[in-house]
Protein backbone atom coordinates (compact mmCIF):
# COMPACT_ATOMS: atom_id res chain seq x y z
CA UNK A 1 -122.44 41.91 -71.31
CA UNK A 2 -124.98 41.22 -68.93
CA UNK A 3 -124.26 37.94 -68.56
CA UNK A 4 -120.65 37.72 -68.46
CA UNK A 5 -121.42 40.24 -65.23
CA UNK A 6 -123.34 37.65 -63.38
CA UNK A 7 -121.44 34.82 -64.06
CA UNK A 8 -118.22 36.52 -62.19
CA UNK A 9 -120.87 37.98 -59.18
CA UNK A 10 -122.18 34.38 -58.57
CA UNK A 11 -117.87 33.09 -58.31
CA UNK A 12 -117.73 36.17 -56.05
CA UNK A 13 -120.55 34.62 -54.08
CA UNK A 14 -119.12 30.79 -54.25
CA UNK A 15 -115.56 32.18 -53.16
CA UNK A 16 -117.16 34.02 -50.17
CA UNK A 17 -118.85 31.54 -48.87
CA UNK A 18 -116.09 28.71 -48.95
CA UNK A 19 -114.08 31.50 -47.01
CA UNK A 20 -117.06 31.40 -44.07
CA UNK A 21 -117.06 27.80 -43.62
CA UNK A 22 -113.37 27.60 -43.44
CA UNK A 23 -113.22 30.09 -40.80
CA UNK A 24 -116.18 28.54 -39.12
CA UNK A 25 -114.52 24.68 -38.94
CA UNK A 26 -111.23 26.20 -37.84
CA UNK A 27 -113.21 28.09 -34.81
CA UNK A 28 -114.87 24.42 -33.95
CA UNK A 29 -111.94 22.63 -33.19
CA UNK A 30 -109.97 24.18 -30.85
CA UNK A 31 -113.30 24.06 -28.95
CA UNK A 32 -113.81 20.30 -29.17
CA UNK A 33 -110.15 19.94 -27.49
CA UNK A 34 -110.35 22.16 -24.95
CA UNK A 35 -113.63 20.70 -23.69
CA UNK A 36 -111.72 17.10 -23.97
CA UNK A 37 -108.86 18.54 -22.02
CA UNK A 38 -110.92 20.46 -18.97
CA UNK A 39 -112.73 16.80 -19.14
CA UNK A 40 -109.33 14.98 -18.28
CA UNK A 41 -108.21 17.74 -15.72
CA UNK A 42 -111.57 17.56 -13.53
CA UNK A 43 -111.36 13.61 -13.72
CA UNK A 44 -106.82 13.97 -12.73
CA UNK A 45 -108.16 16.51 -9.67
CA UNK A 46 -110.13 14.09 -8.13
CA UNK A 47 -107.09 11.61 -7.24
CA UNK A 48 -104.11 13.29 -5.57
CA UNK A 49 -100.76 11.56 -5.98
CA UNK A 50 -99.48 10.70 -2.58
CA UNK A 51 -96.77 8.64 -1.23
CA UNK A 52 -97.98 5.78 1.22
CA UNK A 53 -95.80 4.72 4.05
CA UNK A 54 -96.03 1.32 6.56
CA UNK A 55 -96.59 2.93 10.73
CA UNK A 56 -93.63 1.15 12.35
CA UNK A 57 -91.92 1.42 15.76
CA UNK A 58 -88.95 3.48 16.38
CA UNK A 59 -86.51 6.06 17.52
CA UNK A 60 -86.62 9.61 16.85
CA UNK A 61 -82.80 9.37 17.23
CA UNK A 62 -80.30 6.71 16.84
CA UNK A 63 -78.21 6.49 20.12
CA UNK A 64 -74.46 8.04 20.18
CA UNK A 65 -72.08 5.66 18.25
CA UNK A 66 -68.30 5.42 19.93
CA UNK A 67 -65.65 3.99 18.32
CA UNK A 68 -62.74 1.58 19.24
CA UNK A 69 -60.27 -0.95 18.34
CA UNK A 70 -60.72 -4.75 18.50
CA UNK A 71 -58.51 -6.86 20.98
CA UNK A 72 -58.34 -10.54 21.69
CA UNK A 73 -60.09 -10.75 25.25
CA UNK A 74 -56.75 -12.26 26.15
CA UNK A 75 -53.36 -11.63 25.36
CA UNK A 76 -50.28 -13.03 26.40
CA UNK A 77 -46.61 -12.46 25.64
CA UNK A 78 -44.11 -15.65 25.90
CA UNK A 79 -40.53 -14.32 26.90
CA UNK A 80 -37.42 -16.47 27.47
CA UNK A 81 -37.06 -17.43 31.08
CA UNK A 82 -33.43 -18.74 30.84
CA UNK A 83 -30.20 -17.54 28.24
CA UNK A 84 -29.71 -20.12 25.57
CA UNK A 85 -29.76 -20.29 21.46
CA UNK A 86 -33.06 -20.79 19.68
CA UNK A 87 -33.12 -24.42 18.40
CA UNK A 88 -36.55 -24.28 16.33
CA UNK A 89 -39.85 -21.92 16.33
CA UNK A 90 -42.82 -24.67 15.89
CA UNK A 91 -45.46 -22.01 15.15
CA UNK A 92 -46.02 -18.83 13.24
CA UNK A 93 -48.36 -15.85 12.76
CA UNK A 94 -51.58 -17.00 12.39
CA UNK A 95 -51.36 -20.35 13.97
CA UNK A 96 -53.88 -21.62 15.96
CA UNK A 97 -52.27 -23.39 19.48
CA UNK A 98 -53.51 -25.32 22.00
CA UNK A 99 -52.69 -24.49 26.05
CA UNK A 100 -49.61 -26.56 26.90
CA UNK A 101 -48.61 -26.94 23.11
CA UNK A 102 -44.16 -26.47 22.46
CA UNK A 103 -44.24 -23.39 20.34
CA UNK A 104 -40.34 -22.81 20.86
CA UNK A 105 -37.43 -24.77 22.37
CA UNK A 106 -33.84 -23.32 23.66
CA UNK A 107 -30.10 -25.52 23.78
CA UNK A 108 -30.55 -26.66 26.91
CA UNK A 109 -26.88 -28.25 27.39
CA UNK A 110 -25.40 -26.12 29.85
CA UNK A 111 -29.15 -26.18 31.70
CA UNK A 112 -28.70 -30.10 31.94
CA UNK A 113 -25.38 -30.53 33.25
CA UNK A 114 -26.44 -28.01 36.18
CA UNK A 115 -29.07 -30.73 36.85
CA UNK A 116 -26.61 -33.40 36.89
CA UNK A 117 -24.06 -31.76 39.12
CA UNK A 118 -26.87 -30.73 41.35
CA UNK A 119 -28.60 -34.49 41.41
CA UNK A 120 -24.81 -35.45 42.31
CA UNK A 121 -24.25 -33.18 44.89
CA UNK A 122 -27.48 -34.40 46.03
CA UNK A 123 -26.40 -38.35 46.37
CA UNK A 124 -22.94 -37.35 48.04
CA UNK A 125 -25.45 -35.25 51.04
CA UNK A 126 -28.11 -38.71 51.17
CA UNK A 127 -24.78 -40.58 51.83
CA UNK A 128 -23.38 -38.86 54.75
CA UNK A 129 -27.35 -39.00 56.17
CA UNK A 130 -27.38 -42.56 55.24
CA UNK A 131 -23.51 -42.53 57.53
CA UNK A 132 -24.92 -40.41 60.44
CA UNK A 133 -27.90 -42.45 60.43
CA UNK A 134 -25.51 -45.69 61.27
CA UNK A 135 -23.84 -43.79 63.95
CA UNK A 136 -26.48 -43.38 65.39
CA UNK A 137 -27.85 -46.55 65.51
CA UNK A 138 -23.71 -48.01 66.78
CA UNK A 139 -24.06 -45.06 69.49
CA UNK A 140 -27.60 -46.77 70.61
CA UNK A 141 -26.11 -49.49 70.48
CA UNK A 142 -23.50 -48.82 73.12
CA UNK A 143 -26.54 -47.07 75.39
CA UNK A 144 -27.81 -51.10 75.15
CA UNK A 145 -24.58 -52.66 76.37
CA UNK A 146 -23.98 -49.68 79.11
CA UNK A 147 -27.40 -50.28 80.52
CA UNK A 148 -26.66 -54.26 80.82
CA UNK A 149 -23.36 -53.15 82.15
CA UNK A 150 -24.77 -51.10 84.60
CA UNK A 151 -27.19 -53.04 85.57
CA UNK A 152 -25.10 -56.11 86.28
CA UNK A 153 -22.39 -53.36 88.72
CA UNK A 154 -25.91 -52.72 90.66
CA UNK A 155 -26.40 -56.12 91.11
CA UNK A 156 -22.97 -57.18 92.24
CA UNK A 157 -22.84 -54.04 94.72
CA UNK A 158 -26.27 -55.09 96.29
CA UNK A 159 -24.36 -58.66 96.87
CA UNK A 160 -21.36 -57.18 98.13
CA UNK A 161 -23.25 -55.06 100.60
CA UNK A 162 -24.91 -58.21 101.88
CA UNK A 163 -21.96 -60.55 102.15
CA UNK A 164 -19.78 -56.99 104.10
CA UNK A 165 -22.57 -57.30 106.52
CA UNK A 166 -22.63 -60.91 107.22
CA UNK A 167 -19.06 -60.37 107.35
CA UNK A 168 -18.22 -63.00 104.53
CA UNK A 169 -16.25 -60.04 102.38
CA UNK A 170 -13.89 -57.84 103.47
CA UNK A 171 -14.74 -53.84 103.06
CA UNK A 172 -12.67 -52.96 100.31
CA UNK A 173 -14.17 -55.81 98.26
CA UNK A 174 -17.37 -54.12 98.83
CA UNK A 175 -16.09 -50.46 97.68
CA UNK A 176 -14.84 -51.57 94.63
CA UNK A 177 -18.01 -53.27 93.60
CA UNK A 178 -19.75 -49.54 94.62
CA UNK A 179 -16.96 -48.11 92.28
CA UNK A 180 -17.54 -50.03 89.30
CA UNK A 181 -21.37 -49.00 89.23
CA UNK A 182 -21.12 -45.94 89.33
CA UNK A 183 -18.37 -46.07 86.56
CA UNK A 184 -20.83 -47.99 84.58
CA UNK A 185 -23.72 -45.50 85.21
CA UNK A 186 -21.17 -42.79 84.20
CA UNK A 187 -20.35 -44.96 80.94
CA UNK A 188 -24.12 -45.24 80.29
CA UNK A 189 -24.91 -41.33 80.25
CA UNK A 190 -21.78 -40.81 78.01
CA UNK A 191 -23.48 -43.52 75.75
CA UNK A 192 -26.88 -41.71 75.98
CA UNK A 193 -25.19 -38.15 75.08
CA UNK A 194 -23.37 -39.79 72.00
CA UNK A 195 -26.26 -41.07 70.69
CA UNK A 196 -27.88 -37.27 70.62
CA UNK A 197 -25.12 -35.92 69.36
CA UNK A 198 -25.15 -38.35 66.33
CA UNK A 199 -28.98 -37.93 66.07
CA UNK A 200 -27.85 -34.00 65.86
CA UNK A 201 -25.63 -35.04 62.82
CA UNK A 202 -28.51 -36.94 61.14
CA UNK A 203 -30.80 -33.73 61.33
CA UNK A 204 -28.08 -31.61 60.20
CA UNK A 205 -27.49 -34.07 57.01
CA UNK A 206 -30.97 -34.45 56.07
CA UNK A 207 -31.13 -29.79 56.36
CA UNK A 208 -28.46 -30.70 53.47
CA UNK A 209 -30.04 -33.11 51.65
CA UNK A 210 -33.04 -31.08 52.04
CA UNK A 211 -31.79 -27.85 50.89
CA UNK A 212 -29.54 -29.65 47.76
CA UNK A 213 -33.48 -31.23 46.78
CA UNK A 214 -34.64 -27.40 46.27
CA UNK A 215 -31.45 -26.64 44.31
CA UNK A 216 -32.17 -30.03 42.20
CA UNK A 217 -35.46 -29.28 41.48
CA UNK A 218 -34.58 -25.29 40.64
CA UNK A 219 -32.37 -26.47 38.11
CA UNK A 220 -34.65 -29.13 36.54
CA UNK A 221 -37.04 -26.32 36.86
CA UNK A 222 -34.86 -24.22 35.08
CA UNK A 223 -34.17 -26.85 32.40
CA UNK A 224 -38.20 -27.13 31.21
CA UNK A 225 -37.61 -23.06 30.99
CA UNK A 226 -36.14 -24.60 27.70
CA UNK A 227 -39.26 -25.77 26.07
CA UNK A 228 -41.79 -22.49 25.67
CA UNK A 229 -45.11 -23.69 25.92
CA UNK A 230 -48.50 -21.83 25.17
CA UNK A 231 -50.39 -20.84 28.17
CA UNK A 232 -53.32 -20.64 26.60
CA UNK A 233 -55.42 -20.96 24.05
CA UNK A 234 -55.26 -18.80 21.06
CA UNK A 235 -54.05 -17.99 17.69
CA UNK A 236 -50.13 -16.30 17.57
CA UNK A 237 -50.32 -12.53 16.49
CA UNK A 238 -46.55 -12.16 16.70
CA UNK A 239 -42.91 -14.34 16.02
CA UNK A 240 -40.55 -12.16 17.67
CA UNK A 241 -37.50 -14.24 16.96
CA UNK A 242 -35.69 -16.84 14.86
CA UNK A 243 -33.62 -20.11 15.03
CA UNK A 244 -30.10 -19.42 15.92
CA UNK A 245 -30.80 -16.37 17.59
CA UNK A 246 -28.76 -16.16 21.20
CA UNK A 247 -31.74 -14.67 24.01
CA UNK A 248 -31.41 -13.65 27.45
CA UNK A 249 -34.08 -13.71 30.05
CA UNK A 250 -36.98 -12.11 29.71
CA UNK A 251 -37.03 -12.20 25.68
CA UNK A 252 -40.03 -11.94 23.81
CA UNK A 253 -40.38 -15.06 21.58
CA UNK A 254 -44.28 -15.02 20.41
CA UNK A 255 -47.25 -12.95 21.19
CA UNK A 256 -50.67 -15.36 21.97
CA UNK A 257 -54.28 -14.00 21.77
CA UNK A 258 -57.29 -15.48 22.63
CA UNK A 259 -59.63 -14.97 20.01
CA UNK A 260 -62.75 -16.59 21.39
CA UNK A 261 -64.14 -12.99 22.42
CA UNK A 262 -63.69 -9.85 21.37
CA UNK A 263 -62.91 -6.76 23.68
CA UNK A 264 -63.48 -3.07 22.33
CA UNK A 265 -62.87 -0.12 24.40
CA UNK A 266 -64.01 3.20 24.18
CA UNK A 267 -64.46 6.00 26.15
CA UNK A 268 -68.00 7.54 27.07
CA UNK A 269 -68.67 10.97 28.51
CA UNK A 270 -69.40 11.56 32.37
CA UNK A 271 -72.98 12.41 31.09
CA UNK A 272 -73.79 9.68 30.10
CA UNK A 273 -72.17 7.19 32.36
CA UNK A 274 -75.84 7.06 34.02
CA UNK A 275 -77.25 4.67 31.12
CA UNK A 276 -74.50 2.42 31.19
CA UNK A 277 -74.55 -0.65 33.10
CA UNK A 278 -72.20 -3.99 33.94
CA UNK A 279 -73.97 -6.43 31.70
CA UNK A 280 -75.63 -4.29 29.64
CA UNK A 281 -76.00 -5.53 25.51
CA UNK A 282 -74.49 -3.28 22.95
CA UNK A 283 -74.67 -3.05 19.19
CA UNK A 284 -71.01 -3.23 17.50
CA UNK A 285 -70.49 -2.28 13.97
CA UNK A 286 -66.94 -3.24 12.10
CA UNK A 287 -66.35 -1.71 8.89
CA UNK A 288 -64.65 -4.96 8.11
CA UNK A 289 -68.00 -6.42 7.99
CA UNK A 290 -70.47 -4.18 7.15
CA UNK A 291 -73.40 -5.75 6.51
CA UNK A 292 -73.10 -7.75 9.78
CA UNK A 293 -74.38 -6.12 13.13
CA UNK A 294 -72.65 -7.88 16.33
CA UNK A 295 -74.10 -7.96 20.18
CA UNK A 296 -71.85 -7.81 23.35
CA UNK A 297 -71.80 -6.85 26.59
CA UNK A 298 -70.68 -4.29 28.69
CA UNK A 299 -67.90 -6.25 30.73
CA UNK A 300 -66.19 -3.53 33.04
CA UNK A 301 -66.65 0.15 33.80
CA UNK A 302 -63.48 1.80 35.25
CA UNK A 303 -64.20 3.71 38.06
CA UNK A 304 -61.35 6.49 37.50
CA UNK A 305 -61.96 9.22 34.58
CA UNK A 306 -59.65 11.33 32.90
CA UNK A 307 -58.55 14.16 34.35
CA UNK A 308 -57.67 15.92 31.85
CA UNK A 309 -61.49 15.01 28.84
CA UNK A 310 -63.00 13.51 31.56
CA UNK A 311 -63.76 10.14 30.07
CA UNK A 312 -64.40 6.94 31.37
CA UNK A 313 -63.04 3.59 29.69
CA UNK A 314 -65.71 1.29 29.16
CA UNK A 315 -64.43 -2.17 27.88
CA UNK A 316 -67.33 -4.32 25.73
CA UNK A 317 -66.96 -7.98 24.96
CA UNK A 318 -68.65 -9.48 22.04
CA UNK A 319 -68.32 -13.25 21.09
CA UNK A 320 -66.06 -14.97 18.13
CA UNK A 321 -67.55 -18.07 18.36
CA UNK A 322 -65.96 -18.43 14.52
CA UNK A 323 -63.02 -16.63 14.99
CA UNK A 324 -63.56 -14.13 11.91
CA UNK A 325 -62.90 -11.16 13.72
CA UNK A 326 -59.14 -9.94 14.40
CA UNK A 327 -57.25 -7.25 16.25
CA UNK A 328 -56.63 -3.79 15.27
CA UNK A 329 -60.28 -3.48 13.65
CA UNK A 330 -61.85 -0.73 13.50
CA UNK A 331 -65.26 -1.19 16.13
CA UNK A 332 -68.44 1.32 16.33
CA UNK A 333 -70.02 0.30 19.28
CA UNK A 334 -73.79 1.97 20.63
CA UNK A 335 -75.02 1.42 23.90
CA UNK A 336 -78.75 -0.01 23.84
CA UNK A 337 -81.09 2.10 25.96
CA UNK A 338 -84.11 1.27 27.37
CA UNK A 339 -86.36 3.86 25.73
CA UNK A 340 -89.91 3.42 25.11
CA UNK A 341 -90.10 2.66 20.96
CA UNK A 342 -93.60 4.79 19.87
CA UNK A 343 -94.58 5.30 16.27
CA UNK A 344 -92.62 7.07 14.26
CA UNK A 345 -93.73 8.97 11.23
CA UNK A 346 -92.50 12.41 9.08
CA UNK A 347 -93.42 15.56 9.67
CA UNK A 348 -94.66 15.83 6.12
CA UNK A 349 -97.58 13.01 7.03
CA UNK A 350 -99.09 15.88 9.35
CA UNK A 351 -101.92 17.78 7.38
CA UNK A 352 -101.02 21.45 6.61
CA UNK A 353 -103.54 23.69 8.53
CA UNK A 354 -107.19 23.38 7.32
CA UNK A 355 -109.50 25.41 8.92
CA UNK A 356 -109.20 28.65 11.17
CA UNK A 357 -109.67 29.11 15.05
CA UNK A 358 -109.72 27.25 17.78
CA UNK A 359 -109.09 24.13 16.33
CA UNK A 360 -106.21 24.80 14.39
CA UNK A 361 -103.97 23.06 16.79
CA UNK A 362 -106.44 19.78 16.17
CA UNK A 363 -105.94 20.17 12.50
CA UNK A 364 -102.37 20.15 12.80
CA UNK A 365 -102.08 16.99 14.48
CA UNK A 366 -104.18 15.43 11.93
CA UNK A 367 -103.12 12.43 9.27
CA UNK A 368 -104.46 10.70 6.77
CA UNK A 369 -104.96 6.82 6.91
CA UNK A 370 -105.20 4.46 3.61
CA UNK A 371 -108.82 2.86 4.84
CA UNK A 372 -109.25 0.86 1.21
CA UNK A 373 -108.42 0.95 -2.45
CA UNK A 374 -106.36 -1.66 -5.16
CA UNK A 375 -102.75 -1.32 -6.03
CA UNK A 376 -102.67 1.65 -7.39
CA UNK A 377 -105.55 3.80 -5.72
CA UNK A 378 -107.16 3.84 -2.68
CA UNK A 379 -109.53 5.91 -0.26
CA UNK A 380 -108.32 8.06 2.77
CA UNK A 381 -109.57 8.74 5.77
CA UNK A 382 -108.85 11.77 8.35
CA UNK A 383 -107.41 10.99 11.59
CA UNK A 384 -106.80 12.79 14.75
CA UNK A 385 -103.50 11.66 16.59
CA UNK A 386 -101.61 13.28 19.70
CA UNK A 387 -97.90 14.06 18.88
CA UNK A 388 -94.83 13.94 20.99
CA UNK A 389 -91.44 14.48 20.59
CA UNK A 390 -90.14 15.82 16.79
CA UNK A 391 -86.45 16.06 15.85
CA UNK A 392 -84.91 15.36 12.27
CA UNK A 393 -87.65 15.39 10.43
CA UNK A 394 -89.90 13.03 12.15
CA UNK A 395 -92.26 12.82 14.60
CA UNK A 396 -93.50 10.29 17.72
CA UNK A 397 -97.13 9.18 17.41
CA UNK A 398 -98.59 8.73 21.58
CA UNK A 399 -101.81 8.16 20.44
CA UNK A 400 -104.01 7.63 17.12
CA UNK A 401 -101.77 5.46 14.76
CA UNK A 402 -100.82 1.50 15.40
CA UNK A 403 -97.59 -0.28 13.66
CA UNK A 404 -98.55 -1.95 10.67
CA UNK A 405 -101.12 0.74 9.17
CA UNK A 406 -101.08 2.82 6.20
CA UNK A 407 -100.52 6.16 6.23
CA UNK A 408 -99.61 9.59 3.96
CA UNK A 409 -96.56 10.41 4.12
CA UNK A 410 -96.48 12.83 1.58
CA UNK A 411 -99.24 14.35 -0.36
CA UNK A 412 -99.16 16.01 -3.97
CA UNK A 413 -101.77 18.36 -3.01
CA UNK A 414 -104.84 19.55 -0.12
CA UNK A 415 -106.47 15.73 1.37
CA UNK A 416 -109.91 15.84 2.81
CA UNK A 417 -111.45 13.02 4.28
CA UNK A 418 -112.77 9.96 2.05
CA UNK A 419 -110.77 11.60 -0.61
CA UNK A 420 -109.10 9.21 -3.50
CA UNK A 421 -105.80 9.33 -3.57
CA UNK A 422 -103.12 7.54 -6.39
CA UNK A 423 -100.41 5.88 -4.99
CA UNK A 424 -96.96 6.67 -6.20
CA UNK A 425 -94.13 4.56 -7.15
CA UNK A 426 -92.15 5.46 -3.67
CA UNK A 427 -95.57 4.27 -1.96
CA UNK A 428 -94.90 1.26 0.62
CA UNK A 429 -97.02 -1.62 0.03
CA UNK A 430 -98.38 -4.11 2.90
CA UNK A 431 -96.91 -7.07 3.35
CA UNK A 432 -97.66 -10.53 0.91
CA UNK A 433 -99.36 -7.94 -1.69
């Protein structure tokens, strides 16, 4: 009996202590681990995730954007200068033409026999010049033969004068001689008067022929009006009419642009008419091309707002040297401004305040610069830099940071300096790395 008693006390004992050592190994773990993990934490708190941005030049705002319409920097509409029927259309919309090119022709019938009956009328009036002209030269003619005429009565009353005084002529021989010079100096004059009053006929002819030249060369004039040529340059935006149609004057056949610039106009505020200058570059934006920025220039201000917004049309011109941009396209021009670019950086790269006092304000304006470190990691140094201007976000750097350095722009927690920092996966990285 006594031994079957201390057999089940020394179980009681085995059982008792198998129970202690399981309790002890389960209290021993949880130990190990949380040793492990406060290891891991105090090695993670020494590196603070940041993000790392690249110090570059900018604006703290983007100047104001206007919008317009694209326009060929010329445009011209061809119209019918004469009636007539439409015998062919050589171009269409689209077509590129050359100044001087036929784009359209008219029946020109009725426009040439106007021309012929005019270059008729115009031989009939050189005729009766080419008449008047021999008149003349018949009535000089006569002045010739009246001057001999008279000349030889002169000379025949000087002899008869002489031979009535020596007596050798009776004095009514003598008279008649005086008589028939003066007829022929009478004779003479009447000669010399016909030949200016044919001379007046000749003048009078050639006013004719003169004025029937003008109406000759109106009609032939009036004839080309037949053939439409291209005044310019261009590609045609619009066929207005057909072959066969009938047009009067002043009908609009095709519409011309010159596509080798660009004009966009918008309309700018009084306030700000101050920045804007003749000749000054803009940036134009077309949403037909959006990942293309184009430069122009500011080509005319007009000097008269509205009265009613009071806004002033400012018309840009921007090269198509290739001719890709059209009309009717929607433009977002911004005016460039001469602005001083400074640093720009975010508000978040400013360190939150670290110490109390008089030098809070320094704090404030305190960053953090990458100094060294790999890909992934990297030291960070404390550095003072005077602010200027904030707005959206970001802030100007006057002082304290250069373009092209590395900088926090975000931090995951407190920075002090010479702290290591880990570089996220938004970090910037310098340039060839």
């Amino acid at each position: 009996m006594f031994r079957i008693q201390s057999k089940g006390s020394f179980f009681k004992v085995l059982f008792s202590l198998g129970v202690i050592a399981t309790l002890t190994s389960c209290n021993t773990l949880p130990s190990d681990e949380a040793s492990a993990q406060q290891r891991q934490s105090g090695e993670n708190s020494q590196t603070t995730p940041v993000d790392v941005a690249i110090a570059q030049n900018g604006r703290l705002t983007e100047p104001p954007e206007y919008t317009g319409t694209t326009a060929p920097a010329r445009e011209v509409s061809l119209r019918s200068q004469v009636t007539g029927q439409v015998l062919n259309v050589t171009v269409d919309i689209g077509d590129r033409v050359n100044q001087g090119q036929t784009v359209a022709r008219l029946d020109d019938a009725l426009l040439v026999s106007a021309v012929n009956q005019a270059e008729a009328e115009l031989a009939g009036l050189r005729a009766a010049v080419a008449r008047a002209q021999n008149q003349v030269s018949n009535a000089q003619a006569q002045v010739e033969r009246s001057r001999l005429e008279l000349q030889q009565a002169q000379a025949d009353l000087v002899r008869q004068q002489r031979l009535l005084q020596e007596g050798a002529v009776p004095a009514q021989q003598a008279e008649q001689a005086r008589t028939e010079a003066q007829t022929a100096a009478q004779i003479l004059r009447a000669a010399q008067e016909q030949v200016r009053t044919e001379q007046q006929a000749v003048a009078a002819a050639q006013s004719q022929v003169t004025a029937q030249q003008a109406v000759v060369a109106q009609a032939r004039r009036q004839q080309s009006y037949a053939r439409l040529t291209a005044p310019i340059a261009g590609r045609v935006m619009q066929r207005l009419t057909e072959v066969g149609n009938f047009v009067q004057p002043n009908t609009e056949i095709v519409r011309i642009g010159d596509f080798s610039r660009i004009q966009v106009n918008v309309e700018v505020s009084e306030l700000e008419l101050a920045s804007i200058r003749q000749g000054q570059n803009v940036t134009v934006r077309l949403d037909a091309f959006p990942e293309e920025n184009f430069t122009g220039q500011v080509s005319r201000i007009s000097p008269a707002a509205d009265q009613t917004a009071r806004l002033i049309p400012i018309q840009v011109v921007i090269p198509n040297n290739n001719g890709q941009i059209g009309s009717g396209l929607l433009a977002r021009v911004q005016f460039e401004t001469e602005a001083i670019q400074r640093v720009v950086i975010p508000q978040t790269a400013l360190s939150p305040n670290t110490a109390q006092g008089s030098r809070q304000q320094e704090q404030e304006n305190t960053i953090f610069v990458v100094s060294e470190g790999t890909a992934t990691e990297g030291t960070v140094t404390a550095r003072s830099v005077n602010i200027g201007e904030s707005a959206n976000g970001q802030v100007e750097i006057l002082s304290g940071l250069q373009p092209g350095e590395r900088f926090v722009a975000r931090s995951g927690g407190t920075l002090t300096d010479g702290a290591t920092v880990r570089f996220s996966i938004l970090s910037e990285s310098p340039q060839g790395s």
